[in-house]
C-alpha atoms as a PDB file:
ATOM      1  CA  UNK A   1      22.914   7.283  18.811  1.00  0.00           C
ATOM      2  CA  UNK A   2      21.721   4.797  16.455  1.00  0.00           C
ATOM      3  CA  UNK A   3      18.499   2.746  18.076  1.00  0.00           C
ATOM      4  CA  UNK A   4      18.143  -0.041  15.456  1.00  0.00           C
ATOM      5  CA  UNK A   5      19.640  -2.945  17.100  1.00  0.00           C
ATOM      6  CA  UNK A   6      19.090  -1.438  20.519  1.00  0.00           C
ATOM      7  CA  UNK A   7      17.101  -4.334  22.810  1.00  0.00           C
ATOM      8  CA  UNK A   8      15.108  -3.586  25.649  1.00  0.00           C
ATOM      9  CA  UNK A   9      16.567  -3.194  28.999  1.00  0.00           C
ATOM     10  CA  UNK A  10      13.265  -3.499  30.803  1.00  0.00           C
ATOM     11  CA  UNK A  11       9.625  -4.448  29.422  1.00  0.00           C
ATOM     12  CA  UNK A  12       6.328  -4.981  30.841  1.00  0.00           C
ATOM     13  CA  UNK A  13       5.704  -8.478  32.249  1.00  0.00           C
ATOM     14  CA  UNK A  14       3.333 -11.096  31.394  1.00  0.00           C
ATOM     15  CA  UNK A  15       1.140  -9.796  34.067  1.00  0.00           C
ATOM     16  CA  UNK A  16       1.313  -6.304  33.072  1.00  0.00           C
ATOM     17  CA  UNK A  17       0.511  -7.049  29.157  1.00  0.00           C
ATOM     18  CA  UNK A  18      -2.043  -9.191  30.338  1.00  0.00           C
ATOM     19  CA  UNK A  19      -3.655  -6.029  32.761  1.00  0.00           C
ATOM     20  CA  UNK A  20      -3.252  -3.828  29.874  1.00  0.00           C
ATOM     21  CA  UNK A  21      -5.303  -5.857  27.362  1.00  0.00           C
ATOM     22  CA  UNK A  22      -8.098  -6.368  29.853  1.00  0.00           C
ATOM     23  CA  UNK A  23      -8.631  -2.587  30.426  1.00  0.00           C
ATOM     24  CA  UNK A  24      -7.401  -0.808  27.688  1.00  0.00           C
ATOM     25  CA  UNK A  25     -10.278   0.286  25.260  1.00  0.00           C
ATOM     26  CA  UNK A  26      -8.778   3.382  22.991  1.00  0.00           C
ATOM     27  CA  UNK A  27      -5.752   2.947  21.181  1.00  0.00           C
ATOM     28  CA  UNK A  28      -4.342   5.384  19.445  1.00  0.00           C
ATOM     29  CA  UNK A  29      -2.175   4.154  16.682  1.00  0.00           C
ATOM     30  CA  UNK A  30       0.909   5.924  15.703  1.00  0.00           C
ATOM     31  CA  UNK A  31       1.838   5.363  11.847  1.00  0.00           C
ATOM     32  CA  UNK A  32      -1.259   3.741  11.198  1.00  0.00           C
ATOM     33  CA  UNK A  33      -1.458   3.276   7.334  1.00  0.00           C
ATOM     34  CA  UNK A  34      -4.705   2.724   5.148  1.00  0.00           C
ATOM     35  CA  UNK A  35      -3.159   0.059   2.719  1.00  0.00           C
ATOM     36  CA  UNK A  36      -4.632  -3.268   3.944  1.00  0.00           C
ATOM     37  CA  UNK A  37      -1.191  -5.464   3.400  1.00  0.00           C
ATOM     38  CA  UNK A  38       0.552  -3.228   6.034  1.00  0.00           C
ATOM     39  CA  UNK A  39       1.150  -4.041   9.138  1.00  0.00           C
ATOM     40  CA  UNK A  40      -0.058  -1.763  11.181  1.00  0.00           C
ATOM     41  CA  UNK A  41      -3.205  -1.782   8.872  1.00  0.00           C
ATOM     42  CA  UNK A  42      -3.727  -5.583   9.774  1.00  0.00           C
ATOM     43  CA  UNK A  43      -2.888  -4.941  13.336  1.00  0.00           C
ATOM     44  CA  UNK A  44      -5.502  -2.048  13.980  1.00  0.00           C
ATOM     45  CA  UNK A  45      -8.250  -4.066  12.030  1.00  0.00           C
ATOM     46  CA  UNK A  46      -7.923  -7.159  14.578  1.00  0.00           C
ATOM     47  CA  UNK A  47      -7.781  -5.495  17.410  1.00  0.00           C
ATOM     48  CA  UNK A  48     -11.218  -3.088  15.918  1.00  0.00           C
ATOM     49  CA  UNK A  49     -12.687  -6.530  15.170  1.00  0.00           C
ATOM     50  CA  UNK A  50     -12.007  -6.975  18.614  1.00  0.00           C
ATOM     51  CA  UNK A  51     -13.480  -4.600  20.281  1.00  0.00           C
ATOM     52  CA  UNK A  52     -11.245  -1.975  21.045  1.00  0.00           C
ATOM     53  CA  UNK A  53     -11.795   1.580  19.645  1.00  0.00           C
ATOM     54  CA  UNK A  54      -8.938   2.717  17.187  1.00  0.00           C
ATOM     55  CA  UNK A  55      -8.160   6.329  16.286  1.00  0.00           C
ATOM     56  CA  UNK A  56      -5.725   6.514  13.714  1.00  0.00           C
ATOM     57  CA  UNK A  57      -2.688   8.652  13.766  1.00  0.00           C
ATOM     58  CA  UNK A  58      -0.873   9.722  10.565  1.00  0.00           C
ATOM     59  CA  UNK A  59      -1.120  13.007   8.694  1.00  0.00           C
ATOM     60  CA  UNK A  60      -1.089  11.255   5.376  1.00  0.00           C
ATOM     61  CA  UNK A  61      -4.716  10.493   6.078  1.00  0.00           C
ATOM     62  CA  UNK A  62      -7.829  11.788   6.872  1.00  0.00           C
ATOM     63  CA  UNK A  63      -9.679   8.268   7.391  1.00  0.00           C
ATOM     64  CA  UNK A  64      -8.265   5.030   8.304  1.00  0.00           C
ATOM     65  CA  UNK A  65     -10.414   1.833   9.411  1.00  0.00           C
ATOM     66  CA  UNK A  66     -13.823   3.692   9.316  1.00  0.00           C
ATOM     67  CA  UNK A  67     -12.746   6.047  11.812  1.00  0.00           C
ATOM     68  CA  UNK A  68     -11.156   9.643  11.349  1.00  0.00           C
ATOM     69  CA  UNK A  69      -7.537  10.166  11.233  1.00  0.00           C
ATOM     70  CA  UNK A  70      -5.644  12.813  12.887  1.00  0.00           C
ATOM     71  CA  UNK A  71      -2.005  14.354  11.959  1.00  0.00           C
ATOM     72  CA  UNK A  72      -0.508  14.135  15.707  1.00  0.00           C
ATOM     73  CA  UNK A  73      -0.998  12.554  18.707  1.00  0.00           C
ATOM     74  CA  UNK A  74      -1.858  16.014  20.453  1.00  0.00           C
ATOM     75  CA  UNK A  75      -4.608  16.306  18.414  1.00  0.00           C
ATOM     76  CA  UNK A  76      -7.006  13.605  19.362  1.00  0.00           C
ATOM     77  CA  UNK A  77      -9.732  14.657  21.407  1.00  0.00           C
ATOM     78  CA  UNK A  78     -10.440  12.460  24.190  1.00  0.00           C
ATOM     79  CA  UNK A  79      -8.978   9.702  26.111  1.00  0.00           C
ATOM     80  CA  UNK A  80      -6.321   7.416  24.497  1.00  0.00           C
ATOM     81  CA  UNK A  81      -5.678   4.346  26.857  1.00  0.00           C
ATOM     82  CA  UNK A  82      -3.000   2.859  24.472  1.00  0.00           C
ATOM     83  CA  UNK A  83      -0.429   4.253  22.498  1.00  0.00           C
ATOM     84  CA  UNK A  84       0.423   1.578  19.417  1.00  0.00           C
ATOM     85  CA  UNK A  85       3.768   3.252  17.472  1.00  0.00           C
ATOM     86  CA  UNK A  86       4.410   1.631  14.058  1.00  0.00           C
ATOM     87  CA  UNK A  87       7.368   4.280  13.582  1.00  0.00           C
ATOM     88  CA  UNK A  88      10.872   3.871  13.321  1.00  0.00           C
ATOM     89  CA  UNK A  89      12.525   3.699  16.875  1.00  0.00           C
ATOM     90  CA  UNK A  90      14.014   7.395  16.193  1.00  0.00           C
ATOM     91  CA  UNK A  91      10.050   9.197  16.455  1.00  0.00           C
ATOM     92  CA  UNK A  92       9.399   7.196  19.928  1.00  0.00           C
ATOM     93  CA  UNK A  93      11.091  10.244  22.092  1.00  0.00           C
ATOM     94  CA  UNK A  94       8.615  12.639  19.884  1.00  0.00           C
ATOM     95  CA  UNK A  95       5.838  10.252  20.268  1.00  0.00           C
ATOM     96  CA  UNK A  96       6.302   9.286  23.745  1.00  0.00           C
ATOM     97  CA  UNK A  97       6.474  12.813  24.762  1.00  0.00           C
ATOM     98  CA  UNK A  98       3.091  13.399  22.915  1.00  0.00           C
ATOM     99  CA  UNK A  99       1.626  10.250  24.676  1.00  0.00           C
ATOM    100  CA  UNK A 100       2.623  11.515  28.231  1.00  0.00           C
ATOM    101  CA  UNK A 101       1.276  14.741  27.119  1.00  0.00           C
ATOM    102  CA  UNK A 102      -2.205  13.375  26.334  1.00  0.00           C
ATOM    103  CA  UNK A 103      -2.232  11.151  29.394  1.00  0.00           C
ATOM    104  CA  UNK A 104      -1.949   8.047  27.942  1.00  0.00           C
ATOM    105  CA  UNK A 105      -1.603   4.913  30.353  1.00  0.00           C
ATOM    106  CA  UNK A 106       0.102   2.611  27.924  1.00  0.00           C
ATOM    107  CA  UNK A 107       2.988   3.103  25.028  1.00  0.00           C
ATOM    108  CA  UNK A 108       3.558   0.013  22.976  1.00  0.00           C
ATOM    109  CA  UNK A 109       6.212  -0.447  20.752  1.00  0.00           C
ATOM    110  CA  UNK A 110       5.503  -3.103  17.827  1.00  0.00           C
ATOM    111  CA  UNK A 111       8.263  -5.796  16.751  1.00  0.00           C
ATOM    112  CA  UNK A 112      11.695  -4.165  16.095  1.00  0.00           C
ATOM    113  CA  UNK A 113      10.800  -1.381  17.942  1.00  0.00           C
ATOM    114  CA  UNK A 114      13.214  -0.256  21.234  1.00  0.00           C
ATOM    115  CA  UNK A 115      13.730   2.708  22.472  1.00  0.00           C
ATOM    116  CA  UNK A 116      15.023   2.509  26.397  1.00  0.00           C
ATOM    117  CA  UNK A 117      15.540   6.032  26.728  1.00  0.00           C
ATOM    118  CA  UNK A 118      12.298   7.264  25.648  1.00  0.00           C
ATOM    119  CA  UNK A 119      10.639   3.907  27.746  1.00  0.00           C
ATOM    120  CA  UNK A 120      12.267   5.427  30.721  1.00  0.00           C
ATOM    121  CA  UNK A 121      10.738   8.926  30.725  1.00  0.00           C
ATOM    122  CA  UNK A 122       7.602   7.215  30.137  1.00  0.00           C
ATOM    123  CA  UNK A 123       7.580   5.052  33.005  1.00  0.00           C
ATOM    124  CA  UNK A 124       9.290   8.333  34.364  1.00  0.00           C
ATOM    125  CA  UNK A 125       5.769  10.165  34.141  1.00  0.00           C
ATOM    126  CA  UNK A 126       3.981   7.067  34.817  1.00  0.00           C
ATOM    127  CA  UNK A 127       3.099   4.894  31.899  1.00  0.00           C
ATOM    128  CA  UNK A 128       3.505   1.202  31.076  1.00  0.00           C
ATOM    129  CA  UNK A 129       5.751   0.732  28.497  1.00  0.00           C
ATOM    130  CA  UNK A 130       5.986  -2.676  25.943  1.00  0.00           C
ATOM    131  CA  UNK A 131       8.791  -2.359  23.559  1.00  0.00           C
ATOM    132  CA  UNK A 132       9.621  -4.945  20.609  1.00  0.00           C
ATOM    133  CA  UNK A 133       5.962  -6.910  20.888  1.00  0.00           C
ATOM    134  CA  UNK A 134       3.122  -7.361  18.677  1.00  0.00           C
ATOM    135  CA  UNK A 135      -0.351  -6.323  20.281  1.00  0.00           C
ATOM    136  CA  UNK A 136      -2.307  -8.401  17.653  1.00  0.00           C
ATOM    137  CA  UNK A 137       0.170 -11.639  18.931  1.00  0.00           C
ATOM    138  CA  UNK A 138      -0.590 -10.771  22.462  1.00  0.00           C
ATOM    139  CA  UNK A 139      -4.114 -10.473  22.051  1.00  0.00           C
ATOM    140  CA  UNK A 140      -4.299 -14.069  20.495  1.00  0.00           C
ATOM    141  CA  UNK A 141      -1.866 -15.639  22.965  1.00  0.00           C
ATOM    142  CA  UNK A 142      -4.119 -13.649  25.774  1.00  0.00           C
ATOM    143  CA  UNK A 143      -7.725 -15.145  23.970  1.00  0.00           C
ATOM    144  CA  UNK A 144      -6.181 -18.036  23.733  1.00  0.00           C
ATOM    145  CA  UNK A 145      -4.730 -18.630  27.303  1.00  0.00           C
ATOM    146  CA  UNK A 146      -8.422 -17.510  28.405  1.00  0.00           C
END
């Protein structure tokens, strides 16, 4: 089944987004490249700027942002709050399995991202799922409404 154009059939509310910007403080993101004109680059540097810890995910890398890089999900030690996935909508089952796996509280799917059959099994095992939103967006519109 081709996910590309798939929308999502349930997201997390206002409230929810708001609940998960005020208490997330890892985020672990998924596809995370080191080339500054990126998006996920500019994405993770904002939201380090603003005080949330970021723990890049991509085997292409060993550092991203000042901080170490890992090659999979599984293999960041620690807590990871949030779940940011810069990937193409066909990784999210991998990557959402990985995420429940970890014990993540949060997976959020950037712009153009959808995947209602992974986002089910996640909210399945228990986590808050955002599809087809832009944390960095949130976080201003959240500062902003402040």
């Amino acid at each position: 089944m081709d996910n590309a154009c798939e929308m999502p059939l349930q997201n997390a509310s206002s409230a929810e987004v708001r609940r998960i910007l005020e208490t997330t403080r890892t985020i672990a993101v998924v596809g995370l490249s080191d080339k500054p004109d990126r998006d996920s680059f500019r994405v993770a540097a904002y939201l380090q700027n603003h005080g949330y810890r970021i723990v890049p995910v991509n085997p292409n890398h060993t550092e991203v942002l000042g901080e170490r890089a890992y090659p999979a999900l599984r293999e960041v030690p620690g807590p990871i709050d949030l779940v940011d996935v810069f990937r193409r909508p066909d990784a999210v089952p991998a990557i959402v399995a990985d995420a429940i796996a970890v014990g993540a509280r949060t997976v959020w799917m950037q712009d153009g991202i959808v995947h209602n059959v992974a986002a089910e099994q996640a909210r399945a095992a228990g986590l808050t799922v955002v599809m087809n939103k832009c944390l960095l967006r949130e976080h201003r519109a959240w500062q902003a409404a402040a």
